[in-house]
C-alpha atoms as a PDB file:
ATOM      1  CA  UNK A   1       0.000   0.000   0.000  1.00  0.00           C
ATOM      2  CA  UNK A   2       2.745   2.621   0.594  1.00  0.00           C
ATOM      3  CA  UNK A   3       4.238   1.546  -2.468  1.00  0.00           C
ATOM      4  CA  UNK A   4       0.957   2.666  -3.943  1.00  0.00           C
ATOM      5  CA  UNK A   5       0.884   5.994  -1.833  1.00  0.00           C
ATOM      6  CA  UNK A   6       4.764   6.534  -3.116  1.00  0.00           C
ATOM      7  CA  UNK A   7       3.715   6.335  -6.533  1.00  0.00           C
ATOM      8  CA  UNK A   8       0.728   8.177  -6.686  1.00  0.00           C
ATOM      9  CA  UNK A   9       2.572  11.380  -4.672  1.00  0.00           C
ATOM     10  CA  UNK A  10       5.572  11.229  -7.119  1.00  0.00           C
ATOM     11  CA  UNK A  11       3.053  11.110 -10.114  1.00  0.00           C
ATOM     12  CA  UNK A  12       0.913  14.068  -8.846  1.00  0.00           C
ATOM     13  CA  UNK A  13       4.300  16.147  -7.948  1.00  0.00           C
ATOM     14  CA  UNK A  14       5.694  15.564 -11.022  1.00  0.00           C
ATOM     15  CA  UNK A  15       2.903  16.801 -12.936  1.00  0.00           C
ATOM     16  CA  UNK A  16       2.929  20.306 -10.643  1.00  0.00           C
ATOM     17  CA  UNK A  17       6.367  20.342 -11.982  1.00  0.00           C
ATOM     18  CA  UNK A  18       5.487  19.882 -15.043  1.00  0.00           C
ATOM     19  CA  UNK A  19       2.479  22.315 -15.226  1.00  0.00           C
ATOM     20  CA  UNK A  20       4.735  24.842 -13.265  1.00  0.00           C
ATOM     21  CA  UNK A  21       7.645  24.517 -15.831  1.00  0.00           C
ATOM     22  CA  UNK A  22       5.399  24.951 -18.596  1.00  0.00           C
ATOM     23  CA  UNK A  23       3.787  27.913 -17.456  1.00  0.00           C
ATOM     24  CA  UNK A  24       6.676  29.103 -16.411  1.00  0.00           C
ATOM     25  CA  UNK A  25       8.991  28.306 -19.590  1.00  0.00           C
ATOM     26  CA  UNK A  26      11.900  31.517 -20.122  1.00  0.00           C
ATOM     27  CA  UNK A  27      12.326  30.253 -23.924  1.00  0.00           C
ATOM     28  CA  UNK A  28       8.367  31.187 -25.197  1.00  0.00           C
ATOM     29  CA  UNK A  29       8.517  34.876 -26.324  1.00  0.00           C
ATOM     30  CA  UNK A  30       5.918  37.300 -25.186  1.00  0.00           C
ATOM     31  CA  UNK A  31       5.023  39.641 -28.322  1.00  0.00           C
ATOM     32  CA  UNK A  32       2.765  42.984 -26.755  1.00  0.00           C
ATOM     33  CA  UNK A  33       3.628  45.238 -29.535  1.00  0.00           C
ATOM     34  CA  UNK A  34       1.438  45.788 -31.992  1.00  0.00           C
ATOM     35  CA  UNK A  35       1.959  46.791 -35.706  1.00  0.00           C
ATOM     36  CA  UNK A  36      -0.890  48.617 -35.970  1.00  0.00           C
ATOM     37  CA  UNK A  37       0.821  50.696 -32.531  1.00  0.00           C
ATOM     38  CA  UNK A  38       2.997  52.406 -34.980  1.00  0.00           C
ATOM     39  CA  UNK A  39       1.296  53.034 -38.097  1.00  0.00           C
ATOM     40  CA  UNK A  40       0.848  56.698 -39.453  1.00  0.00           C
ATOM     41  CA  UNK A  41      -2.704  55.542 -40.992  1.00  0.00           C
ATOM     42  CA  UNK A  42      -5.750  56.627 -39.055  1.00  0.00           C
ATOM     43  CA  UNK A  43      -7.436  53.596 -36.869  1.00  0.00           C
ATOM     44  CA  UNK A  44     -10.979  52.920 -35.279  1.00  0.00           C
ATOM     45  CA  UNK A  45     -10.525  51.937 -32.036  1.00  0.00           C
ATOM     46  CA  UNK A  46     -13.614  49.996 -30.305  1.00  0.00           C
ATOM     47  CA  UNK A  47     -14.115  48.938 -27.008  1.00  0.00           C
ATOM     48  CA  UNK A  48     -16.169  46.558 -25.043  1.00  0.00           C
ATOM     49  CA  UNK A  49     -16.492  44.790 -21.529  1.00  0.00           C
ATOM     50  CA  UNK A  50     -14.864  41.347 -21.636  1.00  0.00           C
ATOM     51  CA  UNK A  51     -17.429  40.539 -18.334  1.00  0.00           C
ATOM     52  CA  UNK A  52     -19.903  38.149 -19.616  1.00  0.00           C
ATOM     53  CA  UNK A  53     -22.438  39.783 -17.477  1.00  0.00           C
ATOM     54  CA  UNK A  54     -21.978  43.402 -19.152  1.00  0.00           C
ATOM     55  CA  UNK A  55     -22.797  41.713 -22.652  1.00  0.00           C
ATOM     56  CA  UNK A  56     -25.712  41.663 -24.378  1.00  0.00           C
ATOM     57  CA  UNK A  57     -25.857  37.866 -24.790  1.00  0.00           C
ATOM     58  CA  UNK A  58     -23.284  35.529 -23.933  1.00  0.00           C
ATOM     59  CA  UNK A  59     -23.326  31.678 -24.298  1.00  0.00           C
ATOM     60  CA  UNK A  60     -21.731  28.815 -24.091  1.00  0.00           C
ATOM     61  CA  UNK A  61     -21.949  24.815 -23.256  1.00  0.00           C
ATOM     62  CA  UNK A  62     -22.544  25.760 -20.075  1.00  0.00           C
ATOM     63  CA  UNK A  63     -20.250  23.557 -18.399  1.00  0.00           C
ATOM     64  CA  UNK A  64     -17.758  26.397 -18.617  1.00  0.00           C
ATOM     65  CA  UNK A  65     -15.920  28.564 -16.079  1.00  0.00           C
ATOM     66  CA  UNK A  66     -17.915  31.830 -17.459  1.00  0.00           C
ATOM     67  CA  UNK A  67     -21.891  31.270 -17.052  1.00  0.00           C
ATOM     68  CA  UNK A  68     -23.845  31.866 -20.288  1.00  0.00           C
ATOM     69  CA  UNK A  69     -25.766  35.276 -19.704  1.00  0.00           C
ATOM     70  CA  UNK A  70     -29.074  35.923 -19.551  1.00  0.00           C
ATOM     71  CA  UNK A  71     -29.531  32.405 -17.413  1.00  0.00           C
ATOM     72  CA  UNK A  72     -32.485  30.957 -20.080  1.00  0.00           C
ATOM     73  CA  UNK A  73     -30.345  31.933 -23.029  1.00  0.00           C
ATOM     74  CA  UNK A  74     -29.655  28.589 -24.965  1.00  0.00           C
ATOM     75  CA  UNK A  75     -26.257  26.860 -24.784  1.00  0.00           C
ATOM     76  CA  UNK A  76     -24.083  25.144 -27.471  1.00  0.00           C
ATOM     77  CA  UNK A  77     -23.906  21.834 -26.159  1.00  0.00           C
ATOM     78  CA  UNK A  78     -23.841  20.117 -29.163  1.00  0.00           C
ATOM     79  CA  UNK A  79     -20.894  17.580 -30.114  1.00  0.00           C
ATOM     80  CA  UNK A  80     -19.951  20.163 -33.320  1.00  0.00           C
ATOM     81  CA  UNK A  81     -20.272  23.505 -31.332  1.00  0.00           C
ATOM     82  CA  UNK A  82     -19.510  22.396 -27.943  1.00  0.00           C
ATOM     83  CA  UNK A  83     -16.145  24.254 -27.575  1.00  0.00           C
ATOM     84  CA  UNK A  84     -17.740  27.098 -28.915  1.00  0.00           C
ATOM     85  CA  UNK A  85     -18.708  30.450 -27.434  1.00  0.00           C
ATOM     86  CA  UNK A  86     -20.833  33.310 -28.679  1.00  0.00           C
ATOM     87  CA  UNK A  87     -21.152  36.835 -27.591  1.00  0.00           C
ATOM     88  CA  UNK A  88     -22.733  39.960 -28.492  1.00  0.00           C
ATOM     89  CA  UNK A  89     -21.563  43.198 -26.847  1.00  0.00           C
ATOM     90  CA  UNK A  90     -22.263  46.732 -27.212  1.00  0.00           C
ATOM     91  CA  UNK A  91     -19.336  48.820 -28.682  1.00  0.00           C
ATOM     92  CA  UNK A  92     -17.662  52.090 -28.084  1.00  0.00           C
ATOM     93  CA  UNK A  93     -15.599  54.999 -29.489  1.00  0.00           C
ATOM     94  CA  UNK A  94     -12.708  56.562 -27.956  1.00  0.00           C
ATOM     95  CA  UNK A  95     -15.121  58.844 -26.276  1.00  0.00           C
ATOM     96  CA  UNK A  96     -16.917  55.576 -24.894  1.00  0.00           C
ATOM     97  CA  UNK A  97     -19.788  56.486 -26.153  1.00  0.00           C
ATOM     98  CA  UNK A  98     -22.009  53.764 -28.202  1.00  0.00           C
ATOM     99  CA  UNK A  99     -21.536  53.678 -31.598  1.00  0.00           C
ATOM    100  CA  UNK A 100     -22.236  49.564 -32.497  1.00  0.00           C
ATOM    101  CA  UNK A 101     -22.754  46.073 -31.966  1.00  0.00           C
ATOM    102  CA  UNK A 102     -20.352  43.071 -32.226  1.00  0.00           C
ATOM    103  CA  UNK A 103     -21.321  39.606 -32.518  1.00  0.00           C
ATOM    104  CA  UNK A 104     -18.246  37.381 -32.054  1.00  0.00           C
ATOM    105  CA  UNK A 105     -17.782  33.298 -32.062  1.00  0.00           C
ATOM    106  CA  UNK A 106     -14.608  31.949 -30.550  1.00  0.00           C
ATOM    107  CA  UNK A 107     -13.513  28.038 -30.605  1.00  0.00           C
ATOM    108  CA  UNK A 108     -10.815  26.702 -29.305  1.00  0.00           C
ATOM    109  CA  UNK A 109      -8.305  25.757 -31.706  1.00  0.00           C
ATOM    110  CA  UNK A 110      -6.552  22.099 -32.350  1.00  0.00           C
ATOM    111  CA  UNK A 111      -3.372  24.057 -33.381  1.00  0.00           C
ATOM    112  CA  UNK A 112      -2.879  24.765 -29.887  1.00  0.00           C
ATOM    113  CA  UNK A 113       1.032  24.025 -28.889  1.00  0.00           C
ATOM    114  CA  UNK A 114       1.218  24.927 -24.981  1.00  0.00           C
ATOM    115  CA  UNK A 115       4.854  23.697 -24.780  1.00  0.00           C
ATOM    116  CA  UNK A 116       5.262  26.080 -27.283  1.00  0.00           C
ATOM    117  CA  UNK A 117       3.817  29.349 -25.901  1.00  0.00           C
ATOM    118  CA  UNK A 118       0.483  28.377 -27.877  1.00  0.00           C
ATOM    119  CA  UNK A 119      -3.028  28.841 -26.300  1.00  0.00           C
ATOM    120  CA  UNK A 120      -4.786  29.542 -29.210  1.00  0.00           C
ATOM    121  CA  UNK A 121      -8.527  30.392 -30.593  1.00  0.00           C
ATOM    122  CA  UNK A 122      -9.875  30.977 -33.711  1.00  0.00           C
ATOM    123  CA  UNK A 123     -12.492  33.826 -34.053  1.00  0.00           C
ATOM    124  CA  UNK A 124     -14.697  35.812 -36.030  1.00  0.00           C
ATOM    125  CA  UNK A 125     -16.351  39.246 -35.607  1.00  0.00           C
ATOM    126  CA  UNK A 126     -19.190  41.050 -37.225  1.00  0.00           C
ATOM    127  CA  UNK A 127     -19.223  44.535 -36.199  1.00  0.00           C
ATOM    128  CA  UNK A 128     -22.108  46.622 -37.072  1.00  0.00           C
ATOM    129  CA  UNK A 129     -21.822  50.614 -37.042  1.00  0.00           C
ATOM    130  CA  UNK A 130     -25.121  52.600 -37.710  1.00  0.00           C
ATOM    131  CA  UNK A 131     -24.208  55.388 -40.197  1.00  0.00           C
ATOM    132  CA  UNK A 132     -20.840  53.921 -41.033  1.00  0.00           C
ATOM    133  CA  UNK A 133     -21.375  50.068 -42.253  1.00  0.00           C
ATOM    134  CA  UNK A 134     -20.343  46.308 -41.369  1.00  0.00           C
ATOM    135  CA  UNK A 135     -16.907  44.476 -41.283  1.00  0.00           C
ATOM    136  CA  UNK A 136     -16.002  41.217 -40.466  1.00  0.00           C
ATOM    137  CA  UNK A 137     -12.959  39.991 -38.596  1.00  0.00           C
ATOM    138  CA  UNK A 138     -11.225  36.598 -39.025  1.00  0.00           C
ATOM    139  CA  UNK A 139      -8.688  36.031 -36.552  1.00  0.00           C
ATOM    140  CA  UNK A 140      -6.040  33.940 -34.483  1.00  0.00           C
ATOM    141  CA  UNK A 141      -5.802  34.404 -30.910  1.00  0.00           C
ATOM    142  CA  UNK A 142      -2.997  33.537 -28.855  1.00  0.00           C
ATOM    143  CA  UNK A 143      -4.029  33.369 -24.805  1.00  0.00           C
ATOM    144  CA  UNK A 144      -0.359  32.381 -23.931  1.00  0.00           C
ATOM    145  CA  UNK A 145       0.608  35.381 -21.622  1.00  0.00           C
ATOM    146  CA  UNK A 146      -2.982  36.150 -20.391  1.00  0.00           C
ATOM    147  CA  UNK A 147      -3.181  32.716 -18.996  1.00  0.00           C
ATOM    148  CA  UNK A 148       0.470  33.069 -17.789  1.00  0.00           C
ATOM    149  CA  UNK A 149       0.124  36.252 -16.282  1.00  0.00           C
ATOM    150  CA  UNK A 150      -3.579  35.943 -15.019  1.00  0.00           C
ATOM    151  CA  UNK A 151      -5.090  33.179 -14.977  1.00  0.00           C
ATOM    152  CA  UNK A 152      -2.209  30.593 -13.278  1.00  0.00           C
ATOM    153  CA  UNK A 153      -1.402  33.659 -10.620  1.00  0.00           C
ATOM    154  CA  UNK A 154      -5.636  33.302  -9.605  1.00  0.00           C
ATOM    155  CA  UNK A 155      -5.254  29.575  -9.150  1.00  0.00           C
ATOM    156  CA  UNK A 156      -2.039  29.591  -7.305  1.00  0.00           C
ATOM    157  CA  UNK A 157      -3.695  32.389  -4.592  1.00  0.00           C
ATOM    158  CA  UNK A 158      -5.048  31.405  -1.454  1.00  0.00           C
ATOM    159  CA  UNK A 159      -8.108  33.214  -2.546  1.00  0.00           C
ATOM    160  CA  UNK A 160      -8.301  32.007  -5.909  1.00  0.00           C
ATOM    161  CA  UNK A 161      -8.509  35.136  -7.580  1.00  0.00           C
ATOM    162  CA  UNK A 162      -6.105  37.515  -9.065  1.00  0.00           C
ATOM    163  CA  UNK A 163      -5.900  41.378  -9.039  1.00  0.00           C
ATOM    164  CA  UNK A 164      -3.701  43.687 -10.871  1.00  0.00           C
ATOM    165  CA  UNK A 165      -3.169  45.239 -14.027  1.00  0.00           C
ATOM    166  CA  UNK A 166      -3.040  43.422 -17.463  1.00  0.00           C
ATOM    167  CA  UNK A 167      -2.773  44.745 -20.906  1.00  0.00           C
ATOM    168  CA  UNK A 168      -1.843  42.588 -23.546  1.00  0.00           C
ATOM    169  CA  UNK A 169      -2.700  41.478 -27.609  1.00  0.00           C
ATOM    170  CA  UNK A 170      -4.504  38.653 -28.043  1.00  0.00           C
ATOM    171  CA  UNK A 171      -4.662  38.727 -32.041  1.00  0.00           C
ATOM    172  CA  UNK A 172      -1.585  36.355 -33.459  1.00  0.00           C
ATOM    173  CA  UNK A 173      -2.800  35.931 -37.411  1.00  0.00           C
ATOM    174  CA  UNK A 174      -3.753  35.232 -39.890  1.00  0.00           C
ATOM    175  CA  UNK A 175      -1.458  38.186 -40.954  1.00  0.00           C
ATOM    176  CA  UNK A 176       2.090  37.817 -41.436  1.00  0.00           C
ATOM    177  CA  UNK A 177       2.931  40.390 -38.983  1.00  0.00           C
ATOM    178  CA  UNK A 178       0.248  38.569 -36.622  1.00  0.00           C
ATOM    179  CA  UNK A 179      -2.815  41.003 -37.365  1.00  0.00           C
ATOM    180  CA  UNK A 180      -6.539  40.335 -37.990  1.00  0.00           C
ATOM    181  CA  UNK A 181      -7.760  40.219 -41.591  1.00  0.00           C
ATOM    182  CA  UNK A 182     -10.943  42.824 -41.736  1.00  0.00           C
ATOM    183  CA  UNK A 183     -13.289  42.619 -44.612  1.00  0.00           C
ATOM    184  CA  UNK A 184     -15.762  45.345 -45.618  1.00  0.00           C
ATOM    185  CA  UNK A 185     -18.851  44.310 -46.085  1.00  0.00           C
ATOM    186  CA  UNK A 186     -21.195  47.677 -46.078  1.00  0.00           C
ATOM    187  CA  UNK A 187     -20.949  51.230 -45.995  1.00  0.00           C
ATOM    188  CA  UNK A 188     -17.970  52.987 -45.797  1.00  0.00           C
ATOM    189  CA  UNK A 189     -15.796  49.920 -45.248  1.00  0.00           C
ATOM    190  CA  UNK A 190     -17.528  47.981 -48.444  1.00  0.00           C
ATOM    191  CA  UNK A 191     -14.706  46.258 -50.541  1.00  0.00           C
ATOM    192  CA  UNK A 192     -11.536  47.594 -48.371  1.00  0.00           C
ATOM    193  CA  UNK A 193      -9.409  44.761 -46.648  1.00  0.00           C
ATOM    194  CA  UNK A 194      -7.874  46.155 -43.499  1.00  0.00           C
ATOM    195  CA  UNK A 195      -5.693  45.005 -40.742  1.00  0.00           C
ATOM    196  CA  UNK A 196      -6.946  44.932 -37.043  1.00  0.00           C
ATOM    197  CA  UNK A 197      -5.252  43.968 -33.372  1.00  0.00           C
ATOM    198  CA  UNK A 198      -7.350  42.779 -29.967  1.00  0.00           C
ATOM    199  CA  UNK A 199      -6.367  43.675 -26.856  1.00  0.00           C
ATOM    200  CA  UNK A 200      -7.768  42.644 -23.314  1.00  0.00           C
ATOM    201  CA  UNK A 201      -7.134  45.153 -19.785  1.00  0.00           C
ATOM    202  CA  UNK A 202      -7.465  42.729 -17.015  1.00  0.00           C
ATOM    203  CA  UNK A 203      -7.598  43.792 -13.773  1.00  0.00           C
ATOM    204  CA  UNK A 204      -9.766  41.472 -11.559  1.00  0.00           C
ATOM    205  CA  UNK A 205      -9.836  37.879 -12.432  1.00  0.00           C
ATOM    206  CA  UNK A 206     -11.697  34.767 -10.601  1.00  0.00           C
ATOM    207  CA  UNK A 207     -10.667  30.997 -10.846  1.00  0.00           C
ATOM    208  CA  UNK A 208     -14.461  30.266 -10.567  1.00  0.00           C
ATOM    209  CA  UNK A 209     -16.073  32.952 -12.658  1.00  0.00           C
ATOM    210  CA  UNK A 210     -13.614  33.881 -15.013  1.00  0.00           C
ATOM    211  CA  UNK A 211     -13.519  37.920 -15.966  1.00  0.00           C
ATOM    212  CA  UNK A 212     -14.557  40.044 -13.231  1.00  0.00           C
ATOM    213  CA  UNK A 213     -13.108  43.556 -14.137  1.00  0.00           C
ATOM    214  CA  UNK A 214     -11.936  43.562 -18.100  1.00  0.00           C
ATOM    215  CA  UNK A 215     -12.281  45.263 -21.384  1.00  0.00           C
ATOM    216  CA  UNK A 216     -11.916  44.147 -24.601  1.00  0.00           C
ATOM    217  CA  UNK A 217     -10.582  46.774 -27.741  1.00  0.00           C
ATOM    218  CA  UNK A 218     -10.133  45.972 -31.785  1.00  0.00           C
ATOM    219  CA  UNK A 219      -8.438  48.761 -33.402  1.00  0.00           C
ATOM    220  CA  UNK A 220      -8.611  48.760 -37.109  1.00  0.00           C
ATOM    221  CA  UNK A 221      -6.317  50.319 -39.608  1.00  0.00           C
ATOM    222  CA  UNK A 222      -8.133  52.394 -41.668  1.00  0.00           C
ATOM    223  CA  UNK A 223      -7.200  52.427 -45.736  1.00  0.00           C
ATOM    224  CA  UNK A 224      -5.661  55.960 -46.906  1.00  0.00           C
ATOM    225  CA  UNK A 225      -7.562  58.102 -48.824  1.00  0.00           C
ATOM    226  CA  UNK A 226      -5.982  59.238 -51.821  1.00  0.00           C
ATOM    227  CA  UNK A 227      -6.393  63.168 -52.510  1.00  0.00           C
ATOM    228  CA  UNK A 228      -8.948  62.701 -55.405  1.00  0.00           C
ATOM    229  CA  UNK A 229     -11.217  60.297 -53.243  1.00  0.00           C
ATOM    230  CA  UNK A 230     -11.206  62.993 -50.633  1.00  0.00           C
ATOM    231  CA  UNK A 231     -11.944  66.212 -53.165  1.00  0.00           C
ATOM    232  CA  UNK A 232     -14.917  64.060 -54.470  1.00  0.00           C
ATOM    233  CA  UNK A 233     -16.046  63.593 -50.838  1.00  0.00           C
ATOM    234  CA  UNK A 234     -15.819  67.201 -49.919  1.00  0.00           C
END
């Protein structure tokens, strides 16, 4: 029996090691500068709260750590959409004031390398601006250093929760210099193909709730207007 005991105490220590050495790995690069940071083209910036509660809808399979919201709303428990999540959230300007609506699905992604720095999901927005048009954005998200820097801190405190301040991109493709691809689909934006970067602000996190104080922002890089296209819009 305390062979038994031995065994199953060096099994569950080596896998804290393990976990602990993975999170904590020196050789997986943390990349928080955007491209879009530095560009001399004008950008939209939009802003949302990443707290499921704050959204308009937000769903789920409901056997995750962040509850679908409103209670009733149906979940995506089915085998095809089960690690699948949906949310639609109002949207604001720089100003914060309300200017949209976003609809985004996220599911996590079998290209996911954690030994590699690789937490990744595969998204798609449809942002809606009254007066200005539609876009979509297709995108790869890397969760690498949020999970590092947020979410293992929450589980290792005694009060399994984690407070602080995060800022950090998410977006890591399908670009080559790991932006968002943005397609116009009405409006203003109709036809242009544009470049785009999430962020998340973290600064209260819960191991059994999830977000508890975050915001979300996509900034878009708007295309140049040549002089002729802006004489015929004057």
């Amino acid at each position: 029996m305390k062979y038994l005991i031995s065994l199953v105490l060096g099994l569950v220590v080596g896998a804290v090691i393990f976990a602990t050495g993975v999170i904590l790995n020196p050789f997986v690069e943390s990349r928080n500068l955007s491209p879009i940071s530095v560009t001399d083209s004008q950008t939209l910036t939009l802003s949302y709260s990443a707290v499921a509660a704050n959204s308009i809808v937000h769903t789920n399979n409901g056997e995750s750590r962040i509850l679908p919201h409103p209670e009733k709303v149906l979940q995506l428990w089915e085998a095809p959409i089960r690690q699948t999540s949906a949310v639609a959230s109002l949207l604001h300007d720089a100003r914060n004031q309300p200017v949209g609506l976003g609809i985004k699905f996220s599911s996590t992604s079998e290209r996911t390398r954690l030994l590699n720095g690789e937490a990744l999901v595969d998204s798609v927005w449809y942002v809606y601006l009254p007066g200005r048009g539609g876009f979509f954005v297709e995108q790869s998200e890397n969760y690498w250093t949020y999970v590092r820097d947020v979410v293992f801190p929450a589980y290792r405190s005694a009060s399994n929760a984690w407070k602080g301040s995060w800022l950090g991109n998410v977006t890591a493709g399908p670009g080559a210099l790991g932006t968002a691809r943005v397609t116009g689909g009405s409006g203003e934006f109709q036809g242009n193909i544009m470049p785009a970067v999430e962020s998340l602000i973290v600064r209260a996190w819960s191991a059994k709730t999830g977000p508890v104080a975050a915001d979300g922002r996509l900034t878009i890089e708007l295309p140049s207007i040549n002089p002729e296209e802006q004489s015929a819009q004057d």
